[in-house]
PDB file of N, CA and C in Angstrom:
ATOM      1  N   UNK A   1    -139.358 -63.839 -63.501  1.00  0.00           N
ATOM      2  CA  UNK A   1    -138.095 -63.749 -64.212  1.00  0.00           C
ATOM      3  C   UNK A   1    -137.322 -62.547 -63.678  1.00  0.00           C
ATOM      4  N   UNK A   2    -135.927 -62.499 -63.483  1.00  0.00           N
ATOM      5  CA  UNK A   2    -135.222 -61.193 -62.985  1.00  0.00           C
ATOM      6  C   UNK A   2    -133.972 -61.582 -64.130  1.00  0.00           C
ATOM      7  N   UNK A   3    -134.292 -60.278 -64.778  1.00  0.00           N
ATOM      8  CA  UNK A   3    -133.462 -60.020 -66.036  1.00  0.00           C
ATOM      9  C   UNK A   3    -132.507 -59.117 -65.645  1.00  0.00           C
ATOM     10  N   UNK A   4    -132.659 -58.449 -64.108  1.00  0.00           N
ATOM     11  CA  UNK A   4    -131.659 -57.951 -63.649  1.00  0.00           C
ATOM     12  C   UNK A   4    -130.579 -58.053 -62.927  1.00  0.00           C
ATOM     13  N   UNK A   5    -130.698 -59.148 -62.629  1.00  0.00           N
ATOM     14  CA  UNK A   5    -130.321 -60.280 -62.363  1.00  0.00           C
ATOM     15  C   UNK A   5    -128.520 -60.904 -62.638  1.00  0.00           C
ATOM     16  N   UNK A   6    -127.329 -60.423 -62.574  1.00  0.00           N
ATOM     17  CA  UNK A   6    -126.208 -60.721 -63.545  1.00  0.00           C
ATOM     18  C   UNK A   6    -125.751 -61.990 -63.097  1.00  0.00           C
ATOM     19  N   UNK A   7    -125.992 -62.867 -62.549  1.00  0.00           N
ATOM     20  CA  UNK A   7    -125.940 -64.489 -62.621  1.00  0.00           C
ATOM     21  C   UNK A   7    -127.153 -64.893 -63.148  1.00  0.00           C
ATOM     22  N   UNK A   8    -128.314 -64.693 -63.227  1.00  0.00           N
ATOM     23  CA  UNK A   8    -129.379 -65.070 -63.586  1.00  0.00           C
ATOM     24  C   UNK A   8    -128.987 -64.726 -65.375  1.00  0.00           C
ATOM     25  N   UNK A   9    -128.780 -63.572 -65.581  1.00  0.00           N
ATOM     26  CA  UNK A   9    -128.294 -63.500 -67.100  1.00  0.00           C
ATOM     27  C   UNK A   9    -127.079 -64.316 -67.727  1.00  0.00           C
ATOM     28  N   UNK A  10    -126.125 -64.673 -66.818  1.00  0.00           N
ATOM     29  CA  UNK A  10    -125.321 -65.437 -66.780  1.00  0.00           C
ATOM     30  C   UNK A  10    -125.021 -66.884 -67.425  1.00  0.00           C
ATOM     31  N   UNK A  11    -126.516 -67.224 -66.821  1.00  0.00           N
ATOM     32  CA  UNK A  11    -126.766 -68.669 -66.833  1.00  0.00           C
ATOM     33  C   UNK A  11    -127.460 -68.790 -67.983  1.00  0.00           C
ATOM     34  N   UNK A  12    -127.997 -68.071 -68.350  1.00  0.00           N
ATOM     35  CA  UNK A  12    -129.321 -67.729 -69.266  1.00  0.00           C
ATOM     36  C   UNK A  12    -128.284 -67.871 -70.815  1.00  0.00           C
ATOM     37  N   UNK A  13    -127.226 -66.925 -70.773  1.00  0.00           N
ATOM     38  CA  UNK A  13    -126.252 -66.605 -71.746  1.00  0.00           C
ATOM     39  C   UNK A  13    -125.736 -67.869 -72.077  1.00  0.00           C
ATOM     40  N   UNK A  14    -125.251 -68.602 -70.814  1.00  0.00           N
ATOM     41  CA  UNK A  14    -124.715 -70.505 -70.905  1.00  0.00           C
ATOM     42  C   UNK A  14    -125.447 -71.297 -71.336  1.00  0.00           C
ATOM     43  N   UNK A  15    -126.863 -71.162 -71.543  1.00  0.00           N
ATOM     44  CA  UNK A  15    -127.754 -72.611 -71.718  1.00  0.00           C
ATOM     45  C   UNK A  15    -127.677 -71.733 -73.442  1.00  0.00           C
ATOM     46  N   UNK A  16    -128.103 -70.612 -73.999  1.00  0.00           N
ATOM     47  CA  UNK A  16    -128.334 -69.928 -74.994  1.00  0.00           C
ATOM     48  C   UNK A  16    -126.645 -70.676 -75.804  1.00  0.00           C
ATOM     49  N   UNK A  17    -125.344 -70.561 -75.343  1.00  0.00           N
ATOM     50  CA  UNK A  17    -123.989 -70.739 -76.108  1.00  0.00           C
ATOM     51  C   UNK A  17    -124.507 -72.427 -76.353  1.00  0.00           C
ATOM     52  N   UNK A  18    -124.309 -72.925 -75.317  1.00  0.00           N
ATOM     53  CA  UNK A  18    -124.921 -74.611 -74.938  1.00  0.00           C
ATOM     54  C   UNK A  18    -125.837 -75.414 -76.529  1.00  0.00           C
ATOM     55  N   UNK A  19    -126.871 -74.330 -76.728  1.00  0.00           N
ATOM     56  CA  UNK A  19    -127.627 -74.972 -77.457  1.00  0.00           C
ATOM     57  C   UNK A  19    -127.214 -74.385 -78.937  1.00  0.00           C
ATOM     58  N   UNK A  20    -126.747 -73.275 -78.804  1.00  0.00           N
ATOM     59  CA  UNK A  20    -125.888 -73.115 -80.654  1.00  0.00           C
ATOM     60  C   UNK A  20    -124.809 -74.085 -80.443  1.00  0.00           C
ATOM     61  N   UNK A  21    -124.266 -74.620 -79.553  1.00  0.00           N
ATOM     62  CA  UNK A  21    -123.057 -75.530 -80.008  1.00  0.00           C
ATOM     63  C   UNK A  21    -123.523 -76.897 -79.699  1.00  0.00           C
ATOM     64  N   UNK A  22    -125.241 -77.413 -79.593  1.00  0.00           N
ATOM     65  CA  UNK A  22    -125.898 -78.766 -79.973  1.00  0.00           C
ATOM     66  C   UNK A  22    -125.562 -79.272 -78.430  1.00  0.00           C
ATOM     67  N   UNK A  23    -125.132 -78.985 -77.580  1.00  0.00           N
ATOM     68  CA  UNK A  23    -124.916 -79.721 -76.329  1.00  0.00           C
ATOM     69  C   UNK A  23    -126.091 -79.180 -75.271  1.00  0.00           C
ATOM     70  N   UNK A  24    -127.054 -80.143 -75.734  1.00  0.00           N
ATOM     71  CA  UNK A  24    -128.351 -80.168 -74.917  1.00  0.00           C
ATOM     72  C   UNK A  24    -128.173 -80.319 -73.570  1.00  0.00           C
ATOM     73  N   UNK A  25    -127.351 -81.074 -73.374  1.00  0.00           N
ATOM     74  CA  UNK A  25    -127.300 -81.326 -71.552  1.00  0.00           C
ATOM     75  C   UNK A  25    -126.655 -80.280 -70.726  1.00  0.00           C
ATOM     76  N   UNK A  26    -125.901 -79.723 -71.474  1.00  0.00           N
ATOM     77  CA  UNK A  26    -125.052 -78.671 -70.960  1.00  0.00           C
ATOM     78  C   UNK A  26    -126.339 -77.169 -70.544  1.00  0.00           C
ATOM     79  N   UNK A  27    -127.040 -77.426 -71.781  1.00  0.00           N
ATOM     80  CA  UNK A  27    -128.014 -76.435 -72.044  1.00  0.00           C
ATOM     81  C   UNK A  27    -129.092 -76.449 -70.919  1.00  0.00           C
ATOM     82  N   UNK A  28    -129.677 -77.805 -70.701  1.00  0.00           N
ATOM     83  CA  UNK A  28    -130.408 -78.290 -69.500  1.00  0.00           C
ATOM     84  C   UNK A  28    -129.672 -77.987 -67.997  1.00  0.00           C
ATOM     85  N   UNK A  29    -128.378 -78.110 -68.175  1.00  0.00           N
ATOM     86  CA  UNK A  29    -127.870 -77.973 -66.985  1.00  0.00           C
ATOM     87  C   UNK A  29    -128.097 -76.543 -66.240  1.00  0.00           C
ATOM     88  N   UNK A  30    -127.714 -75.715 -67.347  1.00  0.00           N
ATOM     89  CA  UNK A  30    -127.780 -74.083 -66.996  1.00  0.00           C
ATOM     90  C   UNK A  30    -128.944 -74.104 -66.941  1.00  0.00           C
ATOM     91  N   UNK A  31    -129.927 -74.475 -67.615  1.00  0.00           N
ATOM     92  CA  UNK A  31    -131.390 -73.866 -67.065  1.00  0.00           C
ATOM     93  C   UNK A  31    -131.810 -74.467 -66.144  1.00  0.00           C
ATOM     94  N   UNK A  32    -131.461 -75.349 -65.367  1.00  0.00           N
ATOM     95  CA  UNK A  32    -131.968 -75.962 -64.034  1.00  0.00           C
ATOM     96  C   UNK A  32    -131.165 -74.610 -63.026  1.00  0.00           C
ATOM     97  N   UNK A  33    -130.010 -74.381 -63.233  1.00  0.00           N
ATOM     98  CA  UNK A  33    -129.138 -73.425 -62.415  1.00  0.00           C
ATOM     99  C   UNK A  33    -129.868 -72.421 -62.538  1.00  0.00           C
ATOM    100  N   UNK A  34    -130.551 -71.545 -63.865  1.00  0.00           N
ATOM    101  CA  UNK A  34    -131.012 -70.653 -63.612  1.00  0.00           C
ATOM    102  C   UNK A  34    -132.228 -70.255 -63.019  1.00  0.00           C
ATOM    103  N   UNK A  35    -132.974 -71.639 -63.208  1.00  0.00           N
ATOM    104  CA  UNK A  35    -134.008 -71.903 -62.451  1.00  0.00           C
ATOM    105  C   UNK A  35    -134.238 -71.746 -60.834  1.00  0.00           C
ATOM    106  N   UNK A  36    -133.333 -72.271 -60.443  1.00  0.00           N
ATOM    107  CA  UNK A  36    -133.148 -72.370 -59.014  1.00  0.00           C
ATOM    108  C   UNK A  36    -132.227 -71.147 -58.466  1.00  0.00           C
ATOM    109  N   UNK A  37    -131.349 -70.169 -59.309  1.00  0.00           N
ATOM    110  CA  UNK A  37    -131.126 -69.281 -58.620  1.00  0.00           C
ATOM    111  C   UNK A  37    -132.313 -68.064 -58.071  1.00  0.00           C
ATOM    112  N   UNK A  38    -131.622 -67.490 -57.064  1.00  0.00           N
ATOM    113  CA  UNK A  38    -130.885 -67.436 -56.106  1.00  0.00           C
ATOM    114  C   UNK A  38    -130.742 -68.666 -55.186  1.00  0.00           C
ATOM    115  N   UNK A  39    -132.046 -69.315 -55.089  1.00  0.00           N
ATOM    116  CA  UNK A  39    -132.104 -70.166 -53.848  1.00  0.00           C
ATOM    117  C   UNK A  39    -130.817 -71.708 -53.896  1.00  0.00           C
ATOM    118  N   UNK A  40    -130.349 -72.082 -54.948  1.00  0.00           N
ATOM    119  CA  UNK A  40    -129.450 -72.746 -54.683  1.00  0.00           C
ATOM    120  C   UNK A  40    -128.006 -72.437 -53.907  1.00  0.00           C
ATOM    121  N   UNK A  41    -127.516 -73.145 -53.685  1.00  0.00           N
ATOM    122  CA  UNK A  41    -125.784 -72.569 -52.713  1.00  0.00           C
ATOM    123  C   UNK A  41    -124.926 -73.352 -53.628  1.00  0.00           C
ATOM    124  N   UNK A  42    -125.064 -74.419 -54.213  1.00  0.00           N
ATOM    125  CA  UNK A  42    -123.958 -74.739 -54.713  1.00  0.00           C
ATOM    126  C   UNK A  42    -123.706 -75.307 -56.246  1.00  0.00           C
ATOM    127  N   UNK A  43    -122.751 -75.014 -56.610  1.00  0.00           N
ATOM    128  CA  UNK A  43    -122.701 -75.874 -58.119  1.00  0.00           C
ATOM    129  C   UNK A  43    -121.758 -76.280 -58.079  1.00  0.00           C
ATOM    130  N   UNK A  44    -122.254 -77.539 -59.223  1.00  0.00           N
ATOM    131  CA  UNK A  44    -121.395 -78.532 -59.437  1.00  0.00           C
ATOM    132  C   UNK A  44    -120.661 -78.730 -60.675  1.00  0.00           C
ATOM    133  N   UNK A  45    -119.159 -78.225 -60.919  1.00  0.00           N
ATOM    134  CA  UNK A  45    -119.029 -78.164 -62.050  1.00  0.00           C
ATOM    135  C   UNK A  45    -119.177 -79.320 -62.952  1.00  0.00           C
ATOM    136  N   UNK A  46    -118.924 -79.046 -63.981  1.00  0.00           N
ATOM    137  CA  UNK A  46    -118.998 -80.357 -65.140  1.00  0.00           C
ATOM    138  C   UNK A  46    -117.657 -81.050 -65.152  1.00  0.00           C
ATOM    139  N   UNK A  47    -117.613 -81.900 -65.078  1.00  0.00           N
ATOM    140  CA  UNK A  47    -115.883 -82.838 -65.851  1.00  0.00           C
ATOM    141  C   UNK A  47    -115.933 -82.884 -66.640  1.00  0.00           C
ATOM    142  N   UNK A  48    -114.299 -82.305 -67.054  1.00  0.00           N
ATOM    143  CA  UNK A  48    -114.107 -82.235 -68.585  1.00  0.00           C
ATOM    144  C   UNK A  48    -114.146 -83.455 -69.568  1.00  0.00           C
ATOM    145  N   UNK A  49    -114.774 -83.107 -70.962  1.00  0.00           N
ATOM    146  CA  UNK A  49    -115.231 -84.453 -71.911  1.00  0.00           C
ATOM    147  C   UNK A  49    -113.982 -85.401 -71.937  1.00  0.00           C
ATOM    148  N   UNK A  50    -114.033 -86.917 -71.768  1.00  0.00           N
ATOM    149  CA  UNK A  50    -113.452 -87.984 -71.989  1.00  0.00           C
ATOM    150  C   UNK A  50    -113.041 -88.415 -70.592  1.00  0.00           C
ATOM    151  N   UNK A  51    -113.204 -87.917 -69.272  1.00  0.00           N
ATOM    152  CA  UNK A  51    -112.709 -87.814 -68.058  1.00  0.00           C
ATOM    153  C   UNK A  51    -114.076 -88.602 -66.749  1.00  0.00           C
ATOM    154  N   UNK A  52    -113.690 -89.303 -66.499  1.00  0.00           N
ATOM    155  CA  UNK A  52    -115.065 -89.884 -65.429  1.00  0.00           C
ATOM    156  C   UNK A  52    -114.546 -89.749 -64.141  1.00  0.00           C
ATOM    157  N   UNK A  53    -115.635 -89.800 -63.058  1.00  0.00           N
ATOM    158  CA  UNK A  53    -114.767 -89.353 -61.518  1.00  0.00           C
ATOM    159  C   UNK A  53    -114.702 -90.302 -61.125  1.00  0.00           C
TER     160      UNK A  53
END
C-alpha cells in the first residue's frame, strides 16, 4: 500500500465518496484504478448518466 502516494490517495478518496453515495460501480471502478496505479497509463473516463457512446 503507498499512502504516500497523492493519486493513490486520490483514488482511494473516489471509491470511499462512490460508496457513501451507493454507486458501487463507480466505487469498483476507482479501486481497480487504485489498484493498478502506478503501473497503468491510461484512464478512461466515465460517460455522463443517461448518455451511451
Amino acid at each position: 500500500m503507498n499512502d504516500t502516494c497523492p493519486t493513490y490517495r486520490h483514488y482511494t478518496a473516489l471509491r470511499e465518496q462512490a460508496k457513501r453515495a451507493g454507486d458501487y460501480s463507480k466505487a469498483t471502478d476507482d479501486e481497480v484504478l487504485r489498484r493498478r496505479h502506478p503501473s497503468h497509463t491510461v484512464h478512461i473516463p466515465r460517460q455522463p448518466e443517461g448518455r451511451t457512446a
